[in-house]
Protein backbone atom coordinates (compact mmCIF):
# COMPACT_ATOMS: atom_id res chain seq x y z
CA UNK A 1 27.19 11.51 -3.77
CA UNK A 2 25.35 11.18 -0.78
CA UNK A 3 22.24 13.65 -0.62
CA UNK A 4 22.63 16.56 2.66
CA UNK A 5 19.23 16.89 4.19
CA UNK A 6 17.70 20.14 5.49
CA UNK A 7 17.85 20.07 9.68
CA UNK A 8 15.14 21.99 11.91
CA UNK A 9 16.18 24.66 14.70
CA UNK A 10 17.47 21.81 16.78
CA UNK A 11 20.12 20.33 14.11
CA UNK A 12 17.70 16.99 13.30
CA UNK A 13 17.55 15.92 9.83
CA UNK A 14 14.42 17.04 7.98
CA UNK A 15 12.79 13.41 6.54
CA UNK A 16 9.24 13.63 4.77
CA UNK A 17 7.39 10.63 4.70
CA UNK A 18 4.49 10.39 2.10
CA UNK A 19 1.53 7.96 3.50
CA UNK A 20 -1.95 7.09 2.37
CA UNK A 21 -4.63 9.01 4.40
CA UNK A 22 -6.04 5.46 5.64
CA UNK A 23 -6.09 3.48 8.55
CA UNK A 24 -3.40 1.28 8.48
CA UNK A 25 -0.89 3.85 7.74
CA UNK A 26 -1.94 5.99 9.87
CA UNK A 27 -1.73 3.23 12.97
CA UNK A 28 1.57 2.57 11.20
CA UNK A 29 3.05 6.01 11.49
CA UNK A 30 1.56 6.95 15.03
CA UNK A 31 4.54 7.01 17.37
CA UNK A 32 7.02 8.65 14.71
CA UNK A 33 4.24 10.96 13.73
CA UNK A 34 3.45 11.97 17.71
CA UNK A 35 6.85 11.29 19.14
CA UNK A 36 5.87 8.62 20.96
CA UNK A 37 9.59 7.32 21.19
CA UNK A 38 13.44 9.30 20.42
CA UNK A 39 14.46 9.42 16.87
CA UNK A 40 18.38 11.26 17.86
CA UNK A 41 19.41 13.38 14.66
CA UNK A 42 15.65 12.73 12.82
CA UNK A 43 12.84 14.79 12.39
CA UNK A 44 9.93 13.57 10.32
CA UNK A 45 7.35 15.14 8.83
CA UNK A 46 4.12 13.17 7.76
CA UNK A 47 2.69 14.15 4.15
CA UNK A 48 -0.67 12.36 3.38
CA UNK A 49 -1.93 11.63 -0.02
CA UNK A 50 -3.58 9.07 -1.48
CA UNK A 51 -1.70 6.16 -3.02
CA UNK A 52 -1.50 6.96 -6.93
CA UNK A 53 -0.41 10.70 -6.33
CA UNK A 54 2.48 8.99 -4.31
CA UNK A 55 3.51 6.61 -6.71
CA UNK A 56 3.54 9.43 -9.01
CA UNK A 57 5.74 11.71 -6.51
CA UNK A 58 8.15 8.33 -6.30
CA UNK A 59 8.66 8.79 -9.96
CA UNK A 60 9.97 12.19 -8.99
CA UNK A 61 12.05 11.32 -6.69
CA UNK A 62 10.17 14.37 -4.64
CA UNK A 63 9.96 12.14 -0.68
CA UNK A 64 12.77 11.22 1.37
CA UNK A 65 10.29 8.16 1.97
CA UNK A 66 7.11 6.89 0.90
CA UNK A 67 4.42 4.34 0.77
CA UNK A 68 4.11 3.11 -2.74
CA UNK A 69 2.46 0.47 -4.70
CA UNK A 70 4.50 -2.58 -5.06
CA UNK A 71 3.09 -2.21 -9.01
CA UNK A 72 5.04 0.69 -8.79
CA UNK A 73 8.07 0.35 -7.45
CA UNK A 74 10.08 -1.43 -10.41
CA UNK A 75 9.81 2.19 -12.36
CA UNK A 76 11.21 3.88 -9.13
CA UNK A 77 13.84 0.95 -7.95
CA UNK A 78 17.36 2.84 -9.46
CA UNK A 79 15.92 6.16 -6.74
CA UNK A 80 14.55 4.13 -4.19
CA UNK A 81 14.91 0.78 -2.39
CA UNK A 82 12.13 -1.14 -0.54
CA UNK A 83 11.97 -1.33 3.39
CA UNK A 84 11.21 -4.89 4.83
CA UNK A 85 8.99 -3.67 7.49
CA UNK A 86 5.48 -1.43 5.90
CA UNK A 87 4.26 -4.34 3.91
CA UNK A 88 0.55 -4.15 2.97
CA UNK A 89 -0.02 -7.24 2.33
CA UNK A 90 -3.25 -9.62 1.74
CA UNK A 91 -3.66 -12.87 3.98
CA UNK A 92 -6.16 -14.31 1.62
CA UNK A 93 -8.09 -11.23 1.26
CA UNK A 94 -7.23 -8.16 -0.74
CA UNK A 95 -9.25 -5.52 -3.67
CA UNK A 96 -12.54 -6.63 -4.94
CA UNK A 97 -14.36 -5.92 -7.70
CA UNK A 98 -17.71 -5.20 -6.53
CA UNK A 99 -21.41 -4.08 -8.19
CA UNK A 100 -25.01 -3.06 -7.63
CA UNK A 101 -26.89 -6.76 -6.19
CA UNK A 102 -28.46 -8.40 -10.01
CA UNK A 103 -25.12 -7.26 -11.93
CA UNK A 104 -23.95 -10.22 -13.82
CA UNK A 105 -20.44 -11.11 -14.28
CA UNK A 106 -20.86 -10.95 -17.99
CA UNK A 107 -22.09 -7.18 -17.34
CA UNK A 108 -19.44 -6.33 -15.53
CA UNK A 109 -16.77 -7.50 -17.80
CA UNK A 110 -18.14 -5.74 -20.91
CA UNK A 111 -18.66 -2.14 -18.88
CA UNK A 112 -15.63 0.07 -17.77
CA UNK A 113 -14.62 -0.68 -13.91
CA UNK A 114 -13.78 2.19 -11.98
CA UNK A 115 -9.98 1.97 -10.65
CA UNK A 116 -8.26 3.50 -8.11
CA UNK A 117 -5.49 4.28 -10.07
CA UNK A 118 -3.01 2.83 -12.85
CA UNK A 119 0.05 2.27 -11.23
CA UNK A 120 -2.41 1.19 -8.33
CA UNK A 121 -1.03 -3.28 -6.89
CA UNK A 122 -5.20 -3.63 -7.57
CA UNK A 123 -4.99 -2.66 -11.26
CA UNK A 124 -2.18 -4.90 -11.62
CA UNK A 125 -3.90 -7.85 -9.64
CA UNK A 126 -7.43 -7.11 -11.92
CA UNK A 127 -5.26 -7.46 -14.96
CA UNK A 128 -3.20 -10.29 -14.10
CA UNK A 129 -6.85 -11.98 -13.09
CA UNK A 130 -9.13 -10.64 -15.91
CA UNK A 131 -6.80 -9.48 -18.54
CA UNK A 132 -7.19 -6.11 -20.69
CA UNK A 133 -10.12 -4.64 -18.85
CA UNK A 134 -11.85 -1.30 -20.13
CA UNK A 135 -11.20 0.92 -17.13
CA UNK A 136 -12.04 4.32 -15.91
CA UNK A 137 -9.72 5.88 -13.47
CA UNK A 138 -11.38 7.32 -10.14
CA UNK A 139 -9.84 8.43 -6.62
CA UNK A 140 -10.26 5.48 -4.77
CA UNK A 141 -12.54 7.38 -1.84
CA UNK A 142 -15.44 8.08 -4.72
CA UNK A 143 -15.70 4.35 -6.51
CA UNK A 144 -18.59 3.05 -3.97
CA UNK A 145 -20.75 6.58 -4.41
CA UNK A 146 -19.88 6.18 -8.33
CA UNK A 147 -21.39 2.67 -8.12
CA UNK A 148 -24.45 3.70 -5.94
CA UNK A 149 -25.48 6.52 -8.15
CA UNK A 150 -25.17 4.03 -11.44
CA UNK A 151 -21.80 6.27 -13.03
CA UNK A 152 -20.31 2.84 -13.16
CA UNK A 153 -21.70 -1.08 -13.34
CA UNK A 154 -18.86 -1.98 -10.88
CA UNK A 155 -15.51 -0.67 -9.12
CA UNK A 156 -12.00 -1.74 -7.55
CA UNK A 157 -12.09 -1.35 -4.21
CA UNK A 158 -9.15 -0.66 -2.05
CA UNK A 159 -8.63 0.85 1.88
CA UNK A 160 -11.67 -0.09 4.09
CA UNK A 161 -13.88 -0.27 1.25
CA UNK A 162 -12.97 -3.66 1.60
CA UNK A 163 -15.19 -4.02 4.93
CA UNK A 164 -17.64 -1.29 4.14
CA UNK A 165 -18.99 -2.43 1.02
CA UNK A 166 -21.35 -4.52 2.70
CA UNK A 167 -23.28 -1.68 4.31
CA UNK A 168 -24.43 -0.99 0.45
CA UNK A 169 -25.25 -4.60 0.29
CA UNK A 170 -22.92 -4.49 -3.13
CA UNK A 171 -22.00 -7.92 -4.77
CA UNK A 172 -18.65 -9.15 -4.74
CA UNK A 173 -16.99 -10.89 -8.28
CA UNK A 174 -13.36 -11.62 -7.49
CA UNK A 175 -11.70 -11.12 -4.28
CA UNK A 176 -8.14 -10.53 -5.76
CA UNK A 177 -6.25 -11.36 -2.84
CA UNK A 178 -7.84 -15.09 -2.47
CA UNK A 179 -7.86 -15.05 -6.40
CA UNK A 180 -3.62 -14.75 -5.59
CA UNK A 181 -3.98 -16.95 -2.56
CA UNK A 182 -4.90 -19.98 -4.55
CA UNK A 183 -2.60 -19.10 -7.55
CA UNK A 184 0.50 -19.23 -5.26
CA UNK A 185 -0.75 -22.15 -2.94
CA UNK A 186 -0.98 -19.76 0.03
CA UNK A 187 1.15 -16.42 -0.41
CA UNK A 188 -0.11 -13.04 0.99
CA UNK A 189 -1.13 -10.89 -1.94
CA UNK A 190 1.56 -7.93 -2.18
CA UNK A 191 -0.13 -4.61 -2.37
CA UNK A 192 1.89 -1.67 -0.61
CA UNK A 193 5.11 -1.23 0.70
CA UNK A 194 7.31 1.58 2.04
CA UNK A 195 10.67 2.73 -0.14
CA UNK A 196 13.19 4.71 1.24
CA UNK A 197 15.63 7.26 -1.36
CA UNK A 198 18.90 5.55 -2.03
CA UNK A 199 20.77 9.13 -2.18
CA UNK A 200 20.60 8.92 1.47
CA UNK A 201 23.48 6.87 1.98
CA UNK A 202 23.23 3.59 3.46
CA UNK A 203 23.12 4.05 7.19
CA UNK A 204 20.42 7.00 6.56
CA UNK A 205 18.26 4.49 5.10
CA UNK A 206 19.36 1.47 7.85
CA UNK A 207 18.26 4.49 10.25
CA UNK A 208 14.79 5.31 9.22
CA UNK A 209 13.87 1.51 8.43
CA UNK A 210 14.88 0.91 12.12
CA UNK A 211 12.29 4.05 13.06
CA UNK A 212 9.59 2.60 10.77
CA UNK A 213 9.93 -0.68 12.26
CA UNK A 214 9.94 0.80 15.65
CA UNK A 215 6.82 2.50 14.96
CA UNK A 216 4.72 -0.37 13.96
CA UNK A 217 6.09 -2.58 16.87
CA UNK A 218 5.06 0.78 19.23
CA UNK A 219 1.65 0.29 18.03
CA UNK A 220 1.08 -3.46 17.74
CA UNK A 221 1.93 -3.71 21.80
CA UNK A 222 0.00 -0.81 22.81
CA UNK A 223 -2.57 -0.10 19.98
CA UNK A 224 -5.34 1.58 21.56
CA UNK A 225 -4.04 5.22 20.97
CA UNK A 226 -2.70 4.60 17.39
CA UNK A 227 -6.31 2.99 16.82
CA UNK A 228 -8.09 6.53 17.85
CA UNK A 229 -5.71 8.16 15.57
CA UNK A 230 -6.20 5.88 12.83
CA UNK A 231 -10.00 6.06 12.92
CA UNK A 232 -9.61 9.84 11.71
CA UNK A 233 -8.55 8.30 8.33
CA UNK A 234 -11.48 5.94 7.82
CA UNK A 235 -14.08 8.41 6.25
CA UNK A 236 -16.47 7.53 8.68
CA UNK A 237 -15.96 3.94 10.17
CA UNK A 238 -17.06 2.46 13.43
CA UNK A 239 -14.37 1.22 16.05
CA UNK A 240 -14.72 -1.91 15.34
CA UNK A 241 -14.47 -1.64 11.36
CA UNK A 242 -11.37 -0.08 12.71
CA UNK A 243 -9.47 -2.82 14.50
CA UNK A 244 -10.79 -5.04 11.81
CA UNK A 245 -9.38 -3.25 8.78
CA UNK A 246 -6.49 -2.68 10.82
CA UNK A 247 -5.80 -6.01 11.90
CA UNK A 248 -5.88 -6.91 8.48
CA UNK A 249 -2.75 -4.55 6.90
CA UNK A 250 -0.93 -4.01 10.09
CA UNK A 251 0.59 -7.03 11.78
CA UNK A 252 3.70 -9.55 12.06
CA UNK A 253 4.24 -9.13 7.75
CA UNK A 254 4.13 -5.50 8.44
CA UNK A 255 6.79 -5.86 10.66
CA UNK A 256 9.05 -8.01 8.41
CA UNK A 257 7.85 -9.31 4.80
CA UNK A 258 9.36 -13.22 5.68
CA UNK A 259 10.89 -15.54 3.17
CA UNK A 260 7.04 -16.27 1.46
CA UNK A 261 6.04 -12.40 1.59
CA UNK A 262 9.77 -11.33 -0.57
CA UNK A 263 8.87 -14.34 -2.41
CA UNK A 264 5.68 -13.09 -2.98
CA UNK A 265 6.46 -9.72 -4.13
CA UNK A 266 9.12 -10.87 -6.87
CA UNK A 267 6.50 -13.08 -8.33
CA UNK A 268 3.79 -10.53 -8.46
CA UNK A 269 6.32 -7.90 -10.26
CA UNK A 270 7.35 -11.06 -12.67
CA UNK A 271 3.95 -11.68 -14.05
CA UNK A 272 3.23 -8.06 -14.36
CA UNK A 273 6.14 -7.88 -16.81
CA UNK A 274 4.73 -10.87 -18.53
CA UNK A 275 1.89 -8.93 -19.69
CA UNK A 276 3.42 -5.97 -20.21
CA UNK A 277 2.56 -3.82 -17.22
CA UNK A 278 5.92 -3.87 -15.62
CA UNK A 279 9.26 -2.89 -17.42
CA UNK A 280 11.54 -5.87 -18.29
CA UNK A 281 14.84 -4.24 -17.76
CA UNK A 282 14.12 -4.71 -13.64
CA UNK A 283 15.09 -8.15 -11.97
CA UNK A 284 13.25 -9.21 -9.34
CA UNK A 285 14.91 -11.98 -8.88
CA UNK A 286 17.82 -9.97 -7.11
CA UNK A 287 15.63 -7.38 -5.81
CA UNK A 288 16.96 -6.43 -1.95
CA UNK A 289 15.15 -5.13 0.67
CA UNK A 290 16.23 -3.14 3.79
CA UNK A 291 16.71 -4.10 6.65
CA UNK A 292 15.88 -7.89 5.61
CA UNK A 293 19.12 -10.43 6.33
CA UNK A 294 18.72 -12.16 2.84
């Protein structure tokens, strides 16, 4: 049965869409969240949390739509199905695992590493790269301070911690996504993607993958609005930590995954289940994605 969505005052069907409070999302999700362009029949509302609390709401089936972890989207796949357009993906770059300058590797191993979260594409990548690590989960805004003020030898850092890190002059160990870079001889590390509630009915979903597509495209060719408005998710960061950090999550993968990125994803969900992390009973092989001709 096909789910019947609540419609404002002007008879427009009521869609929440759950995105991280970051940068790229929020350049993502500009013109739908402004109105930049028509959506006929659709009215969406923006709910921003941070990436863990959505996987969790996934598992609920609480969003019309949402940004999830591609760690997590196995457990949610019979509620949900994954766009092809909202990949976060990482050209060679990706989370770190960084420390206080004179931390040794060995150090670092053998203390717990702050994570951003369980279900978190970083926890799995850590895992997959350093195997059963002693972790201690922390929202992903506080793991720099909680490195700084000596709480923890070392953290996972996601969002524009990636860039900012160096303004602490903290030490990098693994770079996961060029770890996964030269594991796969040159595929983009999968990290976040956007899902979409199956209960919609097909052309529901066709509809607001078309939107979310439209909305990245909207702000790729005329980016210097959607940049102001992303820079009010970046805790602080310059303009041009901006565009950087954008540039790097936002671009021609976000607008479709291509042939290497799907390829990508179903081998990063395949070696999670070969160490446990990911359930067995879900085959990526046959996985589908929206709006994708495959």
């Amino acid at each position: 049965m096909v789910a019947e969505l609540p419609l404002d005052e002007n008879g427009n069907k009521i869609v929440r869409i759950g995105h991280s409070p970051d940068p790229d999302d929020a350049f993502m999700f500009h013109a739908m969240t402004t109105g930049a362009f028509p959506t006929p029949g659709y009215n969406f509302v923006h709910e921003l949390q941070d990436i863990e609390t959505l996987n969790h709401r996934a598992m609920n089936c609480e969003l019309e739509v949402s940004a999830v972890s591609i760690h997590a989207f196995p457990e949610i796949s019979k509620d949900y199905a994954l766009m092809n357009c909202g990949a976060s993906m990482g050209e060679g770059y990706g989370p770190m695992v960084v420390s206080l300058p004179n931390t040794s590797l060995d150090d670092v191993k053998s203390s717990p590493i702050a994570v951003p979260g369980l279900k978190t594409s970083a926890y799995l990548g850590l895992r997959l790269a350093w195997g059963d690590c002693e972790i201690a989960v922390v929202p992903f805004d506080e793991i720099i301070p909680r490195i700084l003020d000596g709480t923890y030898k070392s953290g996972l850092i996601i969002h524009e911690g990636q860039l900012t890190y160096v303004e602490h002059n903290l030490t990098v160990h693994i770079d996961l996504g060029v770890w996964w870079n030269e594991r796969t001889e040159g595929w983009p590390m999968p990290l976040g993607g956007n899902v979409v509630r199956r209960d919609l009915g097909n052309q529901v979903m066709e509809d607001i993958t078309k939107y979310t597509k439209m909305s990245i495209e909207y702000a790729l060719k005329s980016p210097a609005e959607a940049l102001e408005f992303a820079k009010k998710w970046g805790r602080g960061i310059d303009d041009d930590t901006n565009r950087e950090f954008v540039g790097m999550y936002v671009n021609d993968r976000t607008i479709d995954y291509k042939k290497e990125g799907r390829a990508s994803v179903r081998q990063f969900i395949q070696e999670g289940q070969s160490i446990g992390l990911i359930t067995n009973d879900f085959d990526a092989t046959s996985m589908s994605f929206i709006g994708s001709n495959e």
